[in-house]
Protein backbone atom coordinates (compact mmCIF):
# COMPACT_ATOMS: atom_id res chain seq x y z
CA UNK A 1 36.27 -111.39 17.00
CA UNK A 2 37.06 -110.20 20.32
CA UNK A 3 33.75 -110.36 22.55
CA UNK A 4 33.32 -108.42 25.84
CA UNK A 5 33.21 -110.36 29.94
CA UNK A 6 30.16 -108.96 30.33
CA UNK A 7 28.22 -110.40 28.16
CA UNK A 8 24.28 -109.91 29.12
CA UNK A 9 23.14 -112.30 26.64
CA UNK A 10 24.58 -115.79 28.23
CA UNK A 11 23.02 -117.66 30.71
CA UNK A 12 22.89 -116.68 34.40
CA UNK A 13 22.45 -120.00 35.62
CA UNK A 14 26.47 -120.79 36.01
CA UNK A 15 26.57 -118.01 38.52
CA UNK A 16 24.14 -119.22 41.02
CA UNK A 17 25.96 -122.31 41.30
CA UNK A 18 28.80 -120.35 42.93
CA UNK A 19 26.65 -118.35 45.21
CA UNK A 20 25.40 -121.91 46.60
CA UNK A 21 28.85 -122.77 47.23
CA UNK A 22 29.20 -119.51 49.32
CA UNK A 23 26.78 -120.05 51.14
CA UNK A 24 27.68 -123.76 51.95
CA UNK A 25 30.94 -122.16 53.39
CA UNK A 26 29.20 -119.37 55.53
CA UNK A 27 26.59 -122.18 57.24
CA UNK A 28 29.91 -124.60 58.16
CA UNK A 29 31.00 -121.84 60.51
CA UNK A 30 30.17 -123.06 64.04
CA UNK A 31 29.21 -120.63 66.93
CA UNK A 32 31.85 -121.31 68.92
CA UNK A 33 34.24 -120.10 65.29
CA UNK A 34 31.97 -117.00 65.30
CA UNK A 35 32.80 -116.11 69.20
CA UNK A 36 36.27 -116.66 69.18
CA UNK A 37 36.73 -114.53 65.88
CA UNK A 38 34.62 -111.74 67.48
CA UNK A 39 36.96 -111.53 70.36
CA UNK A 40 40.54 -111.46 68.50
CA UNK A 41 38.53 -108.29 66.57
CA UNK A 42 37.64 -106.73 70.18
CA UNK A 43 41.20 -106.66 71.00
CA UNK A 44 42.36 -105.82 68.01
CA UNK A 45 39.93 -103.10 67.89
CA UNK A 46 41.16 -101.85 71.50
CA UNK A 47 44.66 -102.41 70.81
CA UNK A 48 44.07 -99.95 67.88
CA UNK A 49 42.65 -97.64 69.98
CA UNK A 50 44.82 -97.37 72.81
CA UNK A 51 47.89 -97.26 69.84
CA UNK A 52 46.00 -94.22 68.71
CA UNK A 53 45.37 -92.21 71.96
CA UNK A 54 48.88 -92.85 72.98
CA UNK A 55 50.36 -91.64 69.48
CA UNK A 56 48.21 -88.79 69.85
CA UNK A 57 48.79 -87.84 73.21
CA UNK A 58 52.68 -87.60 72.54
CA UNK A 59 51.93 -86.12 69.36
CA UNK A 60 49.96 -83.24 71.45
CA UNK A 61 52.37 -83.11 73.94
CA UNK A 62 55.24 -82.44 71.69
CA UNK A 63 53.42 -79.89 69.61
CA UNK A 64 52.38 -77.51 72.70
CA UNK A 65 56.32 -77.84 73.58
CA UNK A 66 57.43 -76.81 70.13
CA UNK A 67 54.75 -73.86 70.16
CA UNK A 68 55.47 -72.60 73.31
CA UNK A 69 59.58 -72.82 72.13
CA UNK A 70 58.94 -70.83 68.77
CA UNK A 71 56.34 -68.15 70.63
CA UNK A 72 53.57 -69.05 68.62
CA UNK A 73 51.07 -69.14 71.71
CA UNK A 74 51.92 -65.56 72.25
CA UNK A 75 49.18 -62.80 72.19
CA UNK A 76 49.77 -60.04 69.64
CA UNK A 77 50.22 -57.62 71.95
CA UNK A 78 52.57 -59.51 74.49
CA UNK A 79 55.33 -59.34 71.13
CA UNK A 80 54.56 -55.79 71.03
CA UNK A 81 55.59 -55.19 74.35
CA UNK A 82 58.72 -57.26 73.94
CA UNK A 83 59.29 -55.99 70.64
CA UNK A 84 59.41 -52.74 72.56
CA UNK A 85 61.57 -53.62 75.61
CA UNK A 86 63.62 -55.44 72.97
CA UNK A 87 64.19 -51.32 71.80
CA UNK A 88 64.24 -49.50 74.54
CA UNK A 89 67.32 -51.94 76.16
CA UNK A 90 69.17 -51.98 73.02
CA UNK A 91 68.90 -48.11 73.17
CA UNK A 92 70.60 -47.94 76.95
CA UNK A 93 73.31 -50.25 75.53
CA UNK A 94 74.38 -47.72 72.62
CA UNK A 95 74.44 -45.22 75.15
CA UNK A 96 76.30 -46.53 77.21
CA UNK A 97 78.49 -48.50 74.83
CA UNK A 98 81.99 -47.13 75.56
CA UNK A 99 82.00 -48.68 79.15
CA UNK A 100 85.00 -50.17 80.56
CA UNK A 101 84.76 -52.23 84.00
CA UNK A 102 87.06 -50.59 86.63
CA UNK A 103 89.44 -53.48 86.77
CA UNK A 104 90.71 -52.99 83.64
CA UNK A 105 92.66 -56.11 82.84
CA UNK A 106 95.71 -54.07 81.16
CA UNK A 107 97.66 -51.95 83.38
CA UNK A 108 98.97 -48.21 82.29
């Protein structure tokens, strides 16, 4: 029959020969390993961060831009009032909409 990994019942004593071996790796590792691994991770770690800022400072840049294209910074009533110029020149335009400059380009 078909019996489970994680048995509770066997014997635990397999296991700690594998954490010994572990632990035979980790004390191998000389000082001088440990200090030039902890400086590839510093720059790494900077390298990461200036990749960041940069992304996110173009990023930033380029969404003010597209904002300030579409009028999104706008105050509510700021679009009122051009909302309301928008009327008032259409208006003087369909007044005055049969205008003809004086040098008519046809002649009579």
């Amino acid at each position: 029959m078909y019996q489970p990994e994680d048995n509770f019942d066997r014997d635990l004593s397999k296991n700690s020969n594998s954490n010994k071996n572990t632990d035979d790796i980790d004390a191998n590792l000389s000082p001088k390993n440990v200090a030039v691994r902890k400086k590839q991770l510093e720059k790494i770690f900077i390298k990461l961060i200036a990749i960041g800022l940069a992304l996110g400072a173009v990023l930033g840049v380029g969404t003010y831009f597209l904002l300030n294209k579409l009028g999104l910074t706008k105050k509510p009533h700021q679009i009122e009032q051009e909302k309301q110029e928008n009327k008032s020149d259409s208006y003087n335009e369909i007044q005055y909409f049969p205008h003809t400059p004086k040098s008519f380009p046809f002649k009579k």
